[in-house]
Protein backbone atom coordinates (compact mmCIF):
# COMPACT_ATOMS: atom_id res chain seq x y z
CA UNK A 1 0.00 0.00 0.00
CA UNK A 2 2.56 2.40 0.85
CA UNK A 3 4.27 1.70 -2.66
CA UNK A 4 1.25 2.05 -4.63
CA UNK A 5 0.09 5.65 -2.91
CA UNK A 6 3.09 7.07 -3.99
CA UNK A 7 2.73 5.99 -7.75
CA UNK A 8 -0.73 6.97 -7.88
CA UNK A 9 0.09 10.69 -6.38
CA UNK A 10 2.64 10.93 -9.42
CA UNK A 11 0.47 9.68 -12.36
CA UNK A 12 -1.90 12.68 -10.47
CA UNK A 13 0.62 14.98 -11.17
CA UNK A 14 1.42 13.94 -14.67
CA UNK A 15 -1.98 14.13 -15.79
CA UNK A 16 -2.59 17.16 -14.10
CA UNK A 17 0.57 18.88 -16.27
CA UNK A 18 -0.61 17.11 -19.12
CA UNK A 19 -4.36 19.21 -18.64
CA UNK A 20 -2.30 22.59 -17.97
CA UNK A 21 -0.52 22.02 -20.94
CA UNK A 22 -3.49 21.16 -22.73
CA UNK A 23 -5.11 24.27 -21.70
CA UNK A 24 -2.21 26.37 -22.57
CA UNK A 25 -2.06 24.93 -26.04
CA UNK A 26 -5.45 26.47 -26.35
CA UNK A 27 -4.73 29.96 -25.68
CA UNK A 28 -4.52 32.02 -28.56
CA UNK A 29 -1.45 34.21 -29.08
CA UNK A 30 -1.61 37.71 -28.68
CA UNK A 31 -0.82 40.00 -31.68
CA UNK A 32 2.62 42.00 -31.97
CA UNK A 33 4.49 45.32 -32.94
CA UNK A 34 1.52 47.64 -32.28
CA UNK A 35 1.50 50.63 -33.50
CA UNK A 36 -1.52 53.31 -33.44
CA UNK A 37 -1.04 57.13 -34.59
CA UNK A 38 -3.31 59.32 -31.67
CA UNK A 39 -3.68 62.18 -34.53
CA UNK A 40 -5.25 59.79 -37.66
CA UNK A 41 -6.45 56.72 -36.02
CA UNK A 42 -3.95 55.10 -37.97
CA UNK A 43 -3.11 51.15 -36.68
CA UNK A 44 -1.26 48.27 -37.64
CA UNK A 45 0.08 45.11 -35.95
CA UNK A 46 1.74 41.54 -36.65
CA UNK A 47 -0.87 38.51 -36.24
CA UNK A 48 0.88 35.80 -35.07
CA UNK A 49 -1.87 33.19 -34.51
CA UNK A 50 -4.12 32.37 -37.77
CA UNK A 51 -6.47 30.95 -35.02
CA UNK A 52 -7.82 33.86 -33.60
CA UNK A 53 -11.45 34.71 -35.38
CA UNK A 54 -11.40 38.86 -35.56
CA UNK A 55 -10.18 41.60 -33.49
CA UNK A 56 -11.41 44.99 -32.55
CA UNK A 57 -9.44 48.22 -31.08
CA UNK A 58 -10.99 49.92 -28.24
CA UNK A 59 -11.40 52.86 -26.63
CA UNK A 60 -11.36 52.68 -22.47
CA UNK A 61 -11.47 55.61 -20.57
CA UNK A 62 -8.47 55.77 -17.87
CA UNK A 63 -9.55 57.10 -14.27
CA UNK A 64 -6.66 57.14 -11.76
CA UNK A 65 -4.60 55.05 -13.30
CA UNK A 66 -7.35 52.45 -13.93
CA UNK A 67 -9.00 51.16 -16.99
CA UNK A 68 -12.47 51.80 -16.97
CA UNK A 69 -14.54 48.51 -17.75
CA UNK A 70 -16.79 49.72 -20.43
CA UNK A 71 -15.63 50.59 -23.61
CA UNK A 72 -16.44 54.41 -25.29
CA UNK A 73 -15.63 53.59 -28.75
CA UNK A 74 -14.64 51.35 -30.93
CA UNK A 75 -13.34 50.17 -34.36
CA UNK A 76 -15.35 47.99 -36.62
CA UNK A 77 -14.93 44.48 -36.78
CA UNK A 78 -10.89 43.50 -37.97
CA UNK A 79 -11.21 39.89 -39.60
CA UNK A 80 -8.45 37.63 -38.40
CA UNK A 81 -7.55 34.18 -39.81
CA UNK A 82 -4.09 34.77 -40.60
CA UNK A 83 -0.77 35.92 -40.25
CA UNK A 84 1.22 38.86 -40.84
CA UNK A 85 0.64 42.70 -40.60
CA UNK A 86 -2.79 43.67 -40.90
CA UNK A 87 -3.45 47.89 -40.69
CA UNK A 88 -6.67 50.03 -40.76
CA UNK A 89 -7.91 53.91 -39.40
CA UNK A 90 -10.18 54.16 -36.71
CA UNK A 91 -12.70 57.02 -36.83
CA UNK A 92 -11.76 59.52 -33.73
CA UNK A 93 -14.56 62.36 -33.87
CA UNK A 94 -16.22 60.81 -31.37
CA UNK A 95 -13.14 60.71 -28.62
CA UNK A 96 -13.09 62.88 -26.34
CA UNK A 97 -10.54 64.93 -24.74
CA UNK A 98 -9.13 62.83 -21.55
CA UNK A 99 -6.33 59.74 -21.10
CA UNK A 100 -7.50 56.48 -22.73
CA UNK A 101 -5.96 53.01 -22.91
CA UNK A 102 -6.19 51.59 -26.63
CA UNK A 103 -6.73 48.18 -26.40
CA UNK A 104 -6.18 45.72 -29.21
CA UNK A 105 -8.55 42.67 -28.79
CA UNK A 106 -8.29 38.92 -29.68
CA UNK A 107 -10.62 36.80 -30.05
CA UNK A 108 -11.51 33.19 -30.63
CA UNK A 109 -14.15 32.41 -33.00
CA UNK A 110 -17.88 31.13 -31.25
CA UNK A 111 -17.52 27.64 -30.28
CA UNK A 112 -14.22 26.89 -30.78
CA UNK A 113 -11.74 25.48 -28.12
CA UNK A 114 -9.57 28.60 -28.55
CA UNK A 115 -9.18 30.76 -25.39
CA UNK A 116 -8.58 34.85 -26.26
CA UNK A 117 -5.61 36.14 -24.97
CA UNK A 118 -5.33 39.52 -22.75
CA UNK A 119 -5.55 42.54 -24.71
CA UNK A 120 -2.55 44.98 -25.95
CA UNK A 121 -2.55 48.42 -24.54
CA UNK A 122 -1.84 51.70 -25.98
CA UNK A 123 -2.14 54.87 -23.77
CA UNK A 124 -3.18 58.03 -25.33
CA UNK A 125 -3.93 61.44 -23.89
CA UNK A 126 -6.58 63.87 -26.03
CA UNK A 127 -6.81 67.57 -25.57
CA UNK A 128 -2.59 67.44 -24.78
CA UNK A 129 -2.11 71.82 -24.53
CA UNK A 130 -4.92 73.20 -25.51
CA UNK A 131 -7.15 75.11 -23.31
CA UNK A 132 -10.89 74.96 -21.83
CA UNK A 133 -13.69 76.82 -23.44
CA UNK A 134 -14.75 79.17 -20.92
CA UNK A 135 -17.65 78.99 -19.28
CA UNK A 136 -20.47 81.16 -19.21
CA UNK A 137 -22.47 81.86 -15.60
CA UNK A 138 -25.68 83.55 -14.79
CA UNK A 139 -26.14 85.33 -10.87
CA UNK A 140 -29.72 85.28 -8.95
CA UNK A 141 -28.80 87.71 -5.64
CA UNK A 142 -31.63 87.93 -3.22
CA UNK A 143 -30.52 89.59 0.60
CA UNK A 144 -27.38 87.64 1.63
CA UNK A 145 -27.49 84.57 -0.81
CA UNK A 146 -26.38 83.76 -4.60
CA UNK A 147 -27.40 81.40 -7.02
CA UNK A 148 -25.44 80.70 -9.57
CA UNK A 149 -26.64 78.56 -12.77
CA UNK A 150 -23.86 77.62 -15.18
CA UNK A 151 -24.50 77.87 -18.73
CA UNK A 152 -25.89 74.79 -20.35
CA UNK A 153 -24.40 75.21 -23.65
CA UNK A 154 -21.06 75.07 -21.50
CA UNK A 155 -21.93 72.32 -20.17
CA UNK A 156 -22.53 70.08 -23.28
CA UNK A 157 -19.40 71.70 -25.33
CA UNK A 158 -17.67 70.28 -22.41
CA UNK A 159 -19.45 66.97 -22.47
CA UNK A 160 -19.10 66.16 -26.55
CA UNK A 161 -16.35 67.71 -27.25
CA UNK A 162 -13.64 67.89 -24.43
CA UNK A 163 -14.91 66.71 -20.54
CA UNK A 164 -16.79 68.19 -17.89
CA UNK A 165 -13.89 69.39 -15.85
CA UNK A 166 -13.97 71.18 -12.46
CA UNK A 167 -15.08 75.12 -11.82
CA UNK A 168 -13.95 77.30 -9.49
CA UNK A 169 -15.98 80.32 -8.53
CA UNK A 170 -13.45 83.17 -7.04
CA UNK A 171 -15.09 86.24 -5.05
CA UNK A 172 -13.06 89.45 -5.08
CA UNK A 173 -13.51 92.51 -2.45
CA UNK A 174 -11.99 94.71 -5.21
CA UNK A 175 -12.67 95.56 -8.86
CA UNK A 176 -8.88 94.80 -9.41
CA UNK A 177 -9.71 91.51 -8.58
CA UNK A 178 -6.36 91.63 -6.42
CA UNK A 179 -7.71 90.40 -2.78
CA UNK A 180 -9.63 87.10 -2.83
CA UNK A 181 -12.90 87.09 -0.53
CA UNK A 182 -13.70 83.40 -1.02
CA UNK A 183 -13.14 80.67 -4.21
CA UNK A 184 -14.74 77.34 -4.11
CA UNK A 185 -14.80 74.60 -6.66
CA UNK A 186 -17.33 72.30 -7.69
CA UNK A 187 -16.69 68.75 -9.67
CA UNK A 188 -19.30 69.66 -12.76
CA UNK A 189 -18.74 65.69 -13.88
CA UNK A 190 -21.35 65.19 -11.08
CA UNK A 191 -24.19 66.53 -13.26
CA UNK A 192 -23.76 64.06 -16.00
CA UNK A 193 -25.72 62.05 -13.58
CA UNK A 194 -28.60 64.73 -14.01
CA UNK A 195 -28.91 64.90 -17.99
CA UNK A 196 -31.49 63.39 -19.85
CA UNK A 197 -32.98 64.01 -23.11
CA UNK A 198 -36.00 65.46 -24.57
CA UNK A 199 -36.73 63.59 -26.85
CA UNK A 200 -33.60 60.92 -26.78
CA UNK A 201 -31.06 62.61 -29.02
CA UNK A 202 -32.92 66.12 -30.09
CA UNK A 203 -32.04 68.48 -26.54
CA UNK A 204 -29.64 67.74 -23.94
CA UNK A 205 -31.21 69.07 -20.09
CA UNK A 206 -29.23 69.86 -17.22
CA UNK A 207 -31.28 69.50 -14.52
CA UNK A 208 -35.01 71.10 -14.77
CA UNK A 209 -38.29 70.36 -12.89
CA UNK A 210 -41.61 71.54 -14.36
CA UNK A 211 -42.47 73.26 -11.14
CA UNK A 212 -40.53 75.77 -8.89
CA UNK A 213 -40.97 74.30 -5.07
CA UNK A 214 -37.41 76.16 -3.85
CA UNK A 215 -35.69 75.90 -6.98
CA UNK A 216 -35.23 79.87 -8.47
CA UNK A 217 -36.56 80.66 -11.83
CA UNK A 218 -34.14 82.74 -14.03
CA UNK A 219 -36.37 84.34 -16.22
CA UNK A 220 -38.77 87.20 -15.37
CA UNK A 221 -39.99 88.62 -18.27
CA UNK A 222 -38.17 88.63 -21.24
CA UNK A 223 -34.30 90.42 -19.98
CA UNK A 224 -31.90 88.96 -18.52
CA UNK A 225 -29.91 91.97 -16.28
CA UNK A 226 -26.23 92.02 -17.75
CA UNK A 227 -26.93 89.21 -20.37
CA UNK A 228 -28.56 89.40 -24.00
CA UNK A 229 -31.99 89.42 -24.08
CA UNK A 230 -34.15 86.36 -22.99
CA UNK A 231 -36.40 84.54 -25.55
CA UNK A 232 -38.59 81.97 -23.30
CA UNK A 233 -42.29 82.33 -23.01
CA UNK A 234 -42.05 80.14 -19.46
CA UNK A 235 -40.10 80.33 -16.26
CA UNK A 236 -36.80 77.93 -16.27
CA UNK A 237 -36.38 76.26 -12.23
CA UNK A 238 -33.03 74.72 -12.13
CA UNK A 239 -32.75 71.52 -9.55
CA UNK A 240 -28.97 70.53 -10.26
CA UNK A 241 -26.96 73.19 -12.02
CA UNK A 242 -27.38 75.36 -9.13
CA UNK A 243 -24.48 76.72 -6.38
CA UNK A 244 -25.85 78.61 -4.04
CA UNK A 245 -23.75 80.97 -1.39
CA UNK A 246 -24.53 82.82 1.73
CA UNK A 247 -22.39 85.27 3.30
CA UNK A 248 -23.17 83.07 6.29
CA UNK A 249 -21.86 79.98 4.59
CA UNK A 250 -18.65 81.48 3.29
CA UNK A 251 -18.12 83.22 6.14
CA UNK A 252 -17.75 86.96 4.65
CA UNK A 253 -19.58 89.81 5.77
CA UNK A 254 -21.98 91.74 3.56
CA UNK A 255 -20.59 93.78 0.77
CA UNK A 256 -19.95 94.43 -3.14
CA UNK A 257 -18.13 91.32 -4.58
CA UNK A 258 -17.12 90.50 -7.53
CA UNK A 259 -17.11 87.48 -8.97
CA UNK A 260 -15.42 85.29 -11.78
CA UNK A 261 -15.37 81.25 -12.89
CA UNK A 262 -12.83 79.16 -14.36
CA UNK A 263 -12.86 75.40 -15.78
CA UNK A 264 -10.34 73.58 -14.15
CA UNK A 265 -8.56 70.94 -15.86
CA UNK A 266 -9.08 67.18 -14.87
CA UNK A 267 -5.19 66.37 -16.41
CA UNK A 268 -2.24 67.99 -16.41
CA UNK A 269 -2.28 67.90 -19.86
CA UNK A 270 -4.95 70.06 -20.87
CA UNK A 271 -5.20 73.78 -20.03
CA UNK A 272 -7.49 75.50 -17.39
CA UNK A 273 -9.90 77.76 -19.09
CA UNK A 274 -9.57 81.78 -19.29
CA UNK A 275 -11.30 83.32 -16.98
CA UNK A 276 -14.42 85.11 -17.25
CA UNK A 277 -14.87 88.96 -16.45
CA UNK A 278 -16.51 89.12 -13.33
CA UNK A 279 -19.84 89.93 -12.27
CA UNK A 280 -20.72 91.99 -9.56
CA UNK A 281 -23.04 91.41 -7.08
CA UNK A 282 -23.95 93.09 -3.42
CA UNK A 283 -24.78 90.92 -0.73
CA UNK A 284 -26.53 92.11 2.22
CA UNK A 285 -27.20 90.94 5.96
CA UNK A 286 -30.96 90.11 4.96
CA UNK A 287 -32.27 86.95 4.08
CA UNK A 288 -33.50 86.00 0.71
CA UNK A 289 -36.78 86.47 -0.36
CA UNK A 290 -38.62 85.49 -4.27
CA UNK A 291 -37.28 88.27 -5.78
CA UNK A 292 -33.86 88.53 -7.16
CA UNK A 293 -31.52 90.78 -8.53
CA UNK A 294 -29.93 88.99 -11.78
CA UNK A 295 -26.50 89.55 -13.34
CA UNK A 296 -24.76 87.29 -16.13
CA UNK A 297 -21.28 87.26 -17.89
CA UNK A 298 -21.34 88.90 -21.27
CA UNK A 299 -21.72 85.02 -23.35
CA UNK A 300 -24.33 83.53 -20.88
CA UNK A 301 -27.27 82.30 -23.20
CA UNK A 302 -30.27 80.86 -21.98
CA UNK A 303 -31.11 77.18 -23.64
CA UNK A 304 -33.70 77.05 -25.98
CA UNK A 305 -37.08 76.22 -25.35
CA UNK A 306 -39.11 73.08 -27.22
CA UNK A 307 -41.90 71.95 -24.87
CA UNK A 308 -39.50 72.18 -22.34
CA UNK A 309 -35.98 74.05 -22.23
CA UNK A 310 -32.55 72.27 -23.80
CA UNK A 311 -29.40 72.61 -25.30
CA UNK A 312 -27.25 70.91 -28.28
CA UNK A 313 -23.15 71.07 -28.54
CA UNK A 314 -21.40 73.34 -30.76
CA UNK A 315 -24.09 76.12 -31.73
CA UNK A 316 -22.75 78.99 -29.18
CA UNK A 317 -20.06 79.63 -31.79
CA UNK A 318 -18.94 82.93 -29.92
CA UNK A 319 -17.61 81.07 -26.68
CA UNK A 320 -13.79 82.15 -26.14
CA UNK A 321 -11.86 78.86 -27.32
CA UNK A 322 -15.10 77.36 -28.71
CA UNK A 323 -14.55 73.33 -27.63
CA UNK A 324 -15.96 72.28 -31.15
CA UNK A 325 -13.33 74.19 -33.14
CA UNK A 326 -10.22 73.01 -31.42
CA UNK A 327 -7.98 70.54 -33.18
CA UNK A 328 -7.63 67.10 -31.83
CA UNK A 329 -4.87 66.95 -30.53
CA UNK A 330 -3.29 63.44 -29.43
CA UNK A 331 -0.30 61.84 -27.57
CA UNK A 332 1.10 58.54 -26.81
CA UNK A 333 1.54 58.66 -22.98
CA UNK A 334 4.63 57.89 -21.19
């Protein structure tokens, strides 16, 4: 008995190899000598494996040094089934500004006994020096709060065209803006959550409810105090893309103020925005009421108004560094 435990442990073993190299066997080889061009969507590579069924490149959005697990875009269909160097162009108007891993994908055909390999990564960063649009901001004052709504058509350059980046909204004591009162910044990524569509694909809206409840309207009558003229026949009540401030809350005391906002870059790679001229505003030790004083920087536009108010990318062609006329600009990343 003890001579035959032994021998059976080892034939175990051997078959257990023998199933590991099996497996092995299986797995298809990964393609080599990848090359992709960031600026034309060029691509080649070597296949080495006339087993593997097709491949696609893919675009996956890279958050803190992680790939994201849902792809953003994406080539068509590569047919496999042989060796040597196979080469393409991938459409890139639809990618974004932001760091993305290019993945080259394997994979076996349906049914077969082939396993698909790990992918091969390219990373790319879009937008590489160029800056922001700016963004545009309307002001609601009422006693010792503001409201302010950023512009929509802001908002969805950033979204199609480059990213929704971060905004900082700086208040000044001084029409030199030379002494800083208070600055905050707000992640405006978070209101992607907010969007929907009315209908699916015709208006984007940023956060809107049919009725007011606390929410401020920002149009009474037909002018908008320090913007272009409003063209709405309804009131707009903002539930999202609204950042309100107290002299209370920022811990300031009543007072003129003058105020400015800036998109902030998510990378170091792309530029912050130019600032906008500021607006300026009085706060005062009383506490808001329904009425409001209303101030907006010199761009601000209000959406446009179907059965209910929305916004599309790229018609506010007067923005400073208008997001849908900057090149695309792509490089490999370290």
């Amino acid at each position: 008995m003890k001579k035959i435990l032994p021998a059976l442990l080892a034939l175990l073993l051997i078959f257990t190899l023998a199933c590991a190299m099996g497996e092995d066997a299986k797995l298809l080889t990964a393609p080599t000598d990848f090359v992709f061009d960031p600026m034309t969507g060029a691509y080649s590579f070597q296949a080495v494996d006339e087993n593997v069924s097709y491949y696609f490149i893919r675009f996956f959005e890279v958050k803190d040094g992680q790939i994201s697990g849902e792809y953003i875009s994406s080539s068509k269909r590569i047919r496999g089934g042989k060796t040597g160097e196979i080469s393409g162009t991938i459409d890139l108007s639809d990618v974004a500004w932001g760091n993305y891993a290019v993945s080259l994908n394997s994979f076996a055909a349906s049914g077969s006994d082939f396993v698909s390999p790990d992918p091969v990564n390219i990373f790319v960063n879009y937008g590489v020096g160029l800056p922001l649009e700016r963004p545009e901001m309307l002001a609601m004052v009422s006693g010792n709060e503001v409201q302010f709504v950023i512009d929509w058509w802001s908002l969805d350059d950033y979204m199609y065209y480059e990213y929704l980046p971060y905004a900082r909204f700086t208040f000044y004591t001084d029409e030199t803006l030379s002494e800083i009162a208070y600055s905050d910044t707000v992640d405006l990524a978070l209101l992607k959550d907010t969007l929907r569509k009315n209908p699916p694909g015709v208006e984007e809206i940023w956060g809107y409810t049919m009725t007011g409840g606390d929410h401020l309207y920002i149009h009474q009558g037909t002018e908008v105090v320090g913007g272009p003229v409003g063209s709405l026949n309804s009131d707009i009540y903002f539930c999202f893309d609204l950042y309100t401030y107290s002299t209370e809350s920022m811990g300031i005391p009543a007072g003129t103020y003058y105020v400015t906002l800036q998109a902030l870059s998510r990378d170091d790679f792309v530029l912050d925005s130019q600032v906008t001229p500021a607006i300026q505003i009085t706060l005062t030790d009383d506490a808001p009421v329904a009425e409001y004083e209303m101030a907006a920087t010199e761009l601000w536009h209000e959406p446009g108004q179907m059965d209910m108010p929305g916004v599309n990318p790229g018609l506010q062609t007067d923005r400073v560094d208008f997001a849908c006329t900057q090149p695309t600009v792509g490089v490999l990343a370290d």
